[in-house]
Protein backbone atom coordinates (compact mmCIF):
# COMPACT_ATOMS: atom_id res chain seq x y z
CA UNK A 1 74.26 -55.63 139.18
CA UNK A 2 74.57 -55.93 142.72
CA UNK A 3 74.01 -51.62 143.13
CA UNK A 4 70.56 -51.92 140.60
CA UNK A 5 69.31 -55.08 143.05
CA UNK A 6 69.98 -53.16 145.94
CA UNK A 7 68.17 -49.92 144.20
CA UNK A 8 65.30 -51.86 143.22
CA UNK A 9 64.89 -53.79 146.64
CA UNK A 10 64.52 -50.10 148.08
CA UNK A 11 62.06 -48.49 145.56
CA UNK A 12 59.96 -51.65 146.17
CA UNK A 13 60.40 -51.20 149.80
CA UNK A 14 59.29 -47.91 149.45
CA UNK A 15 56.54 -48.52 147.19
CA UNK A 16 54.99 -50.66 149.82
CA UNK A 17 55.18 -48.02 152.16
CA UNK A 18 53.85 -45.27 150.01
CA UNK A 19 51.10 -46.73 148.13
CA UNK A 20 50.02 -50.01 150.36
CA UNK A 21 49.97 -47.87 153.67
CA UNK A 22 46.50 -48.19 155.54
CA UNK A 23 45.00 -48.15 159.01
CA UNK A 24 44.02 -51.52 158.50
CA UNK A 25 47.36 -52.80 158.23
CA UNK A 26 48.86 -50.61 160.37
CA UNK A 27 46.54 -52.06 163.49
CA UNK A 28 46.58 -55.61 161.81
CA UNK A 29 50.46 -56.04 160.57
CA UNK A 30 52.33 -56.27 164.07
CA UNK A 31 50.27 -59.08 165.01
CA UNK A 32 50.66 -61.14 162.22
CA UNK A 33 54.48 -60.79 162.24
CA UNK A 34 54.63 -61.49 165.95
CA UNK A 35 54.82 -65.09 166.59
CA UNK A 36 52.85 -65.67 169.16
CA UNK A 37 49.90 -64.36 167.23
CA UNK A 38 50.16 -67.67 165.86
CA UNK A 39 50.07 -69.50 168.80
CA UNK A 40 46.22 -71.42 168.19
CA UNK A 41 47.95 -72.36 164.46
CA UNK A 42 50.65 -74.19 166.04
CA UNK A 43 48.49 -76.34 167.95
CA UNK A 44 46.75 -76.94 165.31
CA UNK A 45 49.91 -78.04 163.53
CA UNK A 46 50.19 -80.40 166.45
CA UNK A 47 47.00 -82.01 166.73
CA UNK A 48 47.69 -82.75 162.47
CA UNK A 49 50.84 -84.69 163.64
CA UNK A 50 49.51 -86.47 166.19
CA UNK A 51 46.69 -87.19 164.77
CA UNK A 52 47.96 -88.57 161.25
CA UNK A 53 51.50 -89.90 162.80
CA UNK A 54 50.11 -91.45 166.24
CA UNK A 55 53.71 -93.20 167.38
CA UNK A 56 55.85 -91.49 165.10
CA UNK A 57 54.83 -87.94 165.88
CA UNK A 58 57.93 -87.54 168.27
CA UNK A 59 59.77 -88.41 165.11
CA UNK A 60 57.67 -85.19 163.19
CA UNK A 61 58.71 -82.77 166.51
CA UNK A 62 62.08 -83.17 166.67
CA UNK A 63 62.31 -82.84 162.71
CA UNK A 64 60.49 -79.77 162.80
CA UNK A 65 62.95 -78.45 165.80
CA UNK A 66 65.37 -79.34 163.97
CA UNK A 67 64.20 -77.48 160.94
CA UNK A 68 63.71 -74.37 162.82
CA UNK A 69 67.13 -74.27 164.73
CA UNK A 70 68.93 -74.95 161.29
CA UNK A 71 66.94 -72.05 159.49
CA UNK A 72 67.34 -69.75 162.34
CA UNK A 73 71.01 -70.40 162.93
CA UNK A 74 71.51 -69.71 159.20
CA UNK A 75 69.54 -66.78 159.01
CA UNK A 76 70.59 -65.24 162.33
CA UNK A 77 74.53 -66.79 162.72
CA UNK A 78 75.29 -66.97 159.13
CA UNK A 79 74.02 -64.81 156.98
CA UNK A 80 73.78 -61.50 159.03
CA UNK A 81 77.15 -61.57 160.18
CA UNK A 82 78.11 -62.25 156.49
CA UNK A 83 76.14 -59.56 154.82
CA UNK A 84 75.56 -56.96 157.75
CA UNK A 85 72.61 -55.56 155.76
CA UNK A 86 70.84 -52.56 158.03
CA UNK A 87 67.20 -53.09 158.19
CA UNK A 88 65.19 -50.17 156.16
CA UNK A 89 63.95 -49.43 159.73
CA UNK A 90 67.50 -48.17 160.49
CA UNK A 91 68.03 -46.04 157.37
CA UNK A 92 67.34 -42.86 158.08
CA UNK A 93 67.17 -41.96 154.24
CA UNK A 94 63.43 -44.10 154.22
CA UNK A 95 62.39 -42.98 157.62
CA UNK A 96 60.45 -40.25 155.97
CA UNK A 97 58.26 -42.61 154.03
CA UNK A 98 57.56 -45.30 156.56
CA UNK A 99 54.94 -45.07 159.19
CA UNK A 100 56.48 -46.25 162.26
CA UNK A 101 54.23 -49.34 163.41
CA UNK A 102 56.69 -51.26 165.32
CA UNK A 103 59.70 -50.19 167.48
CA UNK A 104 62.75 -50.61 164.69
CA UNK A 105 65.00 -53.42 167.03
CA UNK A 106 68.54 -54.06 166.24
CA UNK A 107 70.84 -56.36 164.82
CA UNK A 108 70.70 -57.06 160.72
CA UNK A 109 67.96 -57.80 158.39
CA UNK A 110 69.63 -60.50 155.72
CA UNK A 111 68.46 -62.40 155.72
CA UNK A 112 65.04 -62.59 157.71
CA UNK A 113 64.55 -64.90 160.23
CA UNK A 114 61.02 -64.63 160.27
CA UNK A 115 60.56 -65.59 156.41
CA UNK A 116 63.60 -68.40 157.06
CA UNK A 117 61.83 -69.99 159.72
CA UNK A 118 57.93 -69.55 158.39
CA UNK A 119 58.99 -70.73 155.33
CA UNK A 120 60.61 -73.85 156.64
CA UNK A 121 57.85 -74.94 158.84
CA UNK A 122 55.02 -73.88 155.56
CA UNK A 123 57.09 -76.12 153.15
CA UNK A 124 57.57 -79.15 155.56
CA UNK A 125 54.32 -79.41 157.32
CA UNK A 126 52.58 -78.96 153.73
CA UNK A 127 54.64 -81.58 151.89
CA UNK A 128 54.34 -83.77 155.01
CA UNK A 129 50.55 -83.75 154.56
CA UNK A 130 50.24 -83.41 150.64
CA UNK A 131 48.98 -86.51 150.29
CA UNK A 132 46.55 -86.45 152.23
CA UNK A 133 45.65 -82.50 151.64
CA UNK A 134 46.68 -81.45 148.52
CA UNK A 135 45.84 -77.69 149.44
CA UNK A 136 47.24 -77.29 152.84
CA UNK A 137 50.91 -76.66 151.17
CA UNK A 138 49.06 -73.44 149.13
CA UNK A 139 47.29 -72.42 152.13
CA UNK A 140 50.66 -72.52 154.62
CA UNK A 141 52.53 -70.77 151.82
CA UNK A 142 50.31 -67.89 151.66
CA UNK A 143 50.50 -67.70 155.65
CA UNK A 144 54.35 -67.66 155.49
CA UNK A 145 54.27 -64.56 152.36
CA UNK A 146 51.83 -63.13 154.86
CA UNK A 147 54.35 -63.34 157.58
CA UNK A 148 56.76 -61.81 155.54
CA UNK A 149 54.81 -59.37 153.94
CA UNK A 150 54.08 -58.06 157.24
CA UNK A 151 57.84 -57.84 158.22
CA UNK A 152 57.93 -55.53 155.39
CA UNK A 153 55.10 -53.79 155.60
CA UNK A 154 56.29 -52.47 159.43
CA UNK A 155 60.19 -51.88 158.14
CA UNK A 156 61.76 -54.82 159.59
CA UNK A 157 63.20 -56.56 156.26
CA UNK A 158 63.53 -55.05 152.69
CA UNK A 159 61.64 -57.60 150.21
CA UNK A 160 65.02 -59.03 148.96
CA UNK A 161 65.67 -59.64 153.38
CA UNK A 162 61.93 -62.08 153.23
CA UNK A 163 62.30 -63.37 149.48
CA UNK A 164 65.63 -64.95 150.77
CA UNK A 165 65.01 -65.58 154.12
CA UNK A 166 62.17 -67.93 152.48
CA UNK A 167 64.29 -69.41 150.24
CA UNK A 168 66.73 -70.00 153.04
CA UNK A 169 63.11 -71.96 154.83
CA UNK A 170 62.41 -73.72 152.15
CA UNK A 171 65.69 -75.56 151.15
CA UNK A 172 66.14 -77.40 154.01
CA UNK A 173 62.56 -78.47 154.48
CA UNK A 174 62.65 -80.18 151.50
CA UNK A 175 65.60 -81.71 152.00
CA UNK A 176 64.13 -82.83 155.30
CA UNK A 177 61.19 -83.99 153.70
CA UNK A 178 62.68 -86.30 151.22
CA UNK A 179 65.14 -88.11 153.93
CA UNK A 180 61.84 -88.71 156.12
CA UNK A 181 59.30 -89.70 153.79
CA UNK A 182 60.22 -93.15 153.12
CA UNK A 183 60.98 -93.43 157.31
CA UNK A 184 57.35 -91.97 157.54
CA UNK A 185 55.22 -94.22 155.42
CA UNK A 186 52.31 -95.14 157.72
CA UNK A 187 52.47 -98.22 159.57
CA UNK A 188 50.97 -97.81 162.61
């Protein structure tokens, strides 16, 4: 079972790179996986918290830090050393049908970072504001698929690398989410 996951995790890898391969993306995809790219987003994120939270916004900051360190030790500390997955960029047996967008990088790919950590901040800071904008959560999970589509797209992760990386994200957020909403009710 394992071997036919594995199998089909590279066919749609390669699929990907045969058939969704474009200039578009090719110019477009780097960006959008590089965080810094979403820089203006961020602050956007923080101008939300402050905004709806007022006092209790320090409370929101160091729950999101929190989030990210947790997902990012798990993905990076945990789970690579665990699983020591190459990343496709590495595998010279796919190098022939990638285009080379990115420089390839080190280290291992499972589970992704990226997806982990976009993930957990999409699922938190959209439950955190559900009430108050129902579409926000759909919007922010689309961003973080777009994140990790993109990690794919330049050879960084195999889909399986992203799929769980997000589902590494998204468990603790919600977790998060449901200890702090009753501490978050707004009184101010």
């Amino acid at each position: 079972m394992i071997n036919y996951l594995k199998e089909l995790d590279k066919k749609i890898f390669i699929l990907i790179h045969h058939d969704g391969e474009n200039s578009f993306f090719n110019f477009i995809m780097p960006f959008v996986r590089d965080k810094y790219f979403w820089t203006p987003l961020y602050i956007v994120f923080l101008i939300l918290i402050f905004y709806h939270f007022k006092k209790k916004s320090w409370i929101i900051i160091f729950a999101v830090t929190l989030l990210i360190t947790i997902t990012d030790q798990l993905s990076s500390s945990v789970f690579k050393p665990i699983f020591h997955r190459l990343r496709p960029c590495q595998n010279s047996e796919l190098s022939a049908y990638m285009n080379h967008v990115i420089d390839c990088g080190s280290g291992f790919g499972f589970v992704s970072s990226h997806a982990a950590n976009h993930f957990a901040l999409a699922v938190f800071i959209g439950l955190l504001f559900y009430s108050r904008i129902k579409w926000l959560l759909f919007v922010l999970l689309a961003w973080a698929a777009l994140v990790c589509y993109a990690q794919v797209y330049v050879g960084y992760h195999y889909p399986a690398d992203v799929i769980c990386g997000g589902i590494v994200g998204t468990i603790p957020s919600v977790l998060l989410y449901r200890y702090l909403k009753k501490r978050l009710t707004k009184t101010n």
